[in-house]
Protein backbone atom coordinates (compact mmCIF):
# COMPACT_ATOMS: atom_id res chain seq x y z
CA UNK A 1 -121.43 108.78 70.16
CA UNK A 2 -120.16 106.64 67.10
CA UNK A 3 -120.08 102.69 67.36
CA UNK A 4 -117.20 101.16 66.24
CA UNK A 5 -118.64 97.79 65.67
CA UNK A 6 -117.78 95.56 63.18
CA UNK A 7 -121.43 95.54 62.55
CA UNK A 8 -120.76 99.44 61.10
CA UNK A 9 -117.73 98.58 59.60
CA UNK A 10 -119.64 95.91 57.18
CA UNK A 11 -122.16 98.27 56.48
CA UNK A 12 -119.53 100.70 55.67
CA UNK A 13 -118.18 98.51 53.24
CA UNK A 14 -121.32 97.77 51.73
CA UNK A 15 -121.23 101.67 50.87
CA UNK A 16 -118.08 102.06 49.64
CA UNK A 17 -118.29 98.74 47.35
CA UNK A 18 -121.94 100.34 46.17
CA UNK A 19 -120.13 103.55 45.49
CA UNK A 20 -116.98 101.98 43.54
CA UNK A 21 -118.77 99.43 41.50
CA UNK A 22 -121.13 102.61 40.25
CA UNK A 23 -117.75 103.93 38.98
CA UNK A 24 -117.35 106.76 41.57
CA UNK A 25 -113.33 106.78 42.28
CA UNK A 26 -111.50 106.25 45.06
CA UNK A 27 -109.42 109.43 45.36
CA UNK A 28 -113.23 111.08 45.16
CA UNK A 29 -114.46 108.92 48.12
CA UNK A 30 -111.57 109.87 50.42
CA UNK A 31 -111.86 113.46 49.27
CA UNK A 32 -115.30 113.33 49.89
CA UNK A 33 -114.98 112.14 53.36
CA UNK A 34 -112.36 114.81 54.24
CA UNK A 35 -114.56 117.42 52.80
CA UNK A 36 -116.95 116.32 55.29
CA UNK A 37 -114.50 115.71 58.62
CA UNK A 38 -113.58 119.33 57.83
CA UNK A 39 -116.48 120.72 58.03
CA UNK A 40 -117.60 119.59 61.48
CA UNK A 41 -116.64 120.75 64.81
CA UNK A 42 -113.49 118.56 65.88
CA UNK A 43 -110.44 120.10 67.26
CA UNK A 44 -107.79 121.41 64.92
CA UNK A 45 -105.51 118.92 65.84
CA UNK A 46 -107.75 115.77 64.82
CA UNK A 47 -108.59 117.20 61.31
CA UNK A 48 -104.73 117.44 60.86
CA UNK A 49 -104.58 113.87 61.76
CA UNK A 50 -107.54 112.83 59.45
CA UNK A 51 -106.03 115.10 56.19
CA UNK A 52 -102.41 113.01 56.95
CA UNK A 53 -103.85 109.96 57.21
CA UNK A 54 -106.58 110.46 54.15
CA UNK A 55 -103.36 111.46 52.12
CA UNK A 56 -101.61 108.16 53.24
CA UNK A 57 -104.38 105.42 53.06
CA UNK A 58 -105.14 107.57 49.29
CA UNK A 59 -101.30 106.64 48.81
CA UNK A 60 -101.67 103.52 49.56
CA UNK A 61 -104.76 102.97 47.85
CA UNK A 62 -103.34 104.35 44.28
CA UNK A 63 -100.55 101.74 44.87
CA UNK A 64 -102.93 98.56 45.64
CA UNK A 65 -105.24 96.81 43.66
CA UNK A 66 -108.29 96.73 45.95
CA UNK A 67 -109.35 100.25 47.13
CA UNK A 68 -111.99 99.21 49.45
CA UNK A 69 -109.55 97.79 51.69
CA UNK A 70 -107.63 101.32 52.35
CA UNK A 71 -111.19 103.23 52.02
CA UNK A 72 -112.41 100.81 54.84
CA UNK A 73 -108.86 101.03 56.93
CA UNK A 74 -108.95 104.81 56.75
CA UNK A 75 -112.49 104.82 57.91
CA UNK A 76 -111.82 102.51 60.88
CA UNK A 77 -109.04 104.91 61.40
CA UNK A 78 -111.68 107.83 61.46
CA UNK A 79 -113.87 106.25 63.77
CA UNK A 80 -110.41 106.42 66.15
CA UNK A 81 -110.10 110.09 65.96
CA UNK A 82 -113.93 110.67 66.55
CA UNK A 83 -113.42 108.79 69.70
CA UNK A 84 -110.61 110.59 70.68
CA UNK A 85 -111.90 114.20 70.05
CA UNK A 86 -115.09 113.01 72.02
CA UNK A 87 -112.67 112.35 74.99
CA UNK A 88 -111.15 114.89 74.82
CA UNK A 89 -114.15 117.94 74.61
CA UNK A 90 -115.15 115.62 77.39
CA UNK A 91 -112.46 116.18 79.41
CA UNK A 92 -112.62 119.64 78.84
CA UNK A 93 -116.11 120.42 79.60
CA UNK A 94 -115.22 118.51 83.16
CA UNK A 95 -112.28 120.95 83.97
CA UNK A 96 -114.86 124.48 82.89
CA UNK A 97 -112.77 124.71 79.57
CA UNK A 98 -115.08 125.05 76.61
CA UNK A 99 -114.61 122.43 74.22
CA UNK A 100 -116.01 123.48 71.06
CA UNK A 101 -115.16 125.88 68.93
């Protein structure tokens, strides 16, 4: 189960600001972290979700003058859809339905 405390979100940014002040770009962080998403077992529909909303918050980013801000928002934003699939492989393994792929 993930914890969406704002005790993980700080030590998130701590990450990302170690990762961007070694010179490591943005636009590789977020692809990075979609590389990642996409490689683990969520439902089809959620890694849509995560590729749109990488490809906005990387938008957004290139458009802004702080990065870690959208790095950090998209993250939080991950952390949603984790949750979500969680729910609902849970609510499929209750009904008999097999929820992983």
């Amino acid at each position: 189960n993930i914890n969406q405390s704002a005790e993980v979100i700080l030590q998130l940014r701590e990450t990302i600001y170690d990762l961007l002040v070694n010179g490591i770009s943005p636009s590789l962080i977020f692809n990075q972290i979609i590389l990642f998403l996409c490689q683990r077992n969520y439902e089809e529909s959620i890694k849509l979700s995560l590729i749109n909303n990488a490809h906005l918050y990387c938008k957004r980013e290139s458009l802004g003058k702080t990065p870690i801000i959208h790095i950090e928002a998209f993250l939080a934003k991950v952390m949603i859809f984790i949750v979500k699939d969680s729910k609902i492989k849970a609510i499929l393994s209750k009904k008999g339905f097999v929820g992983n792929k």
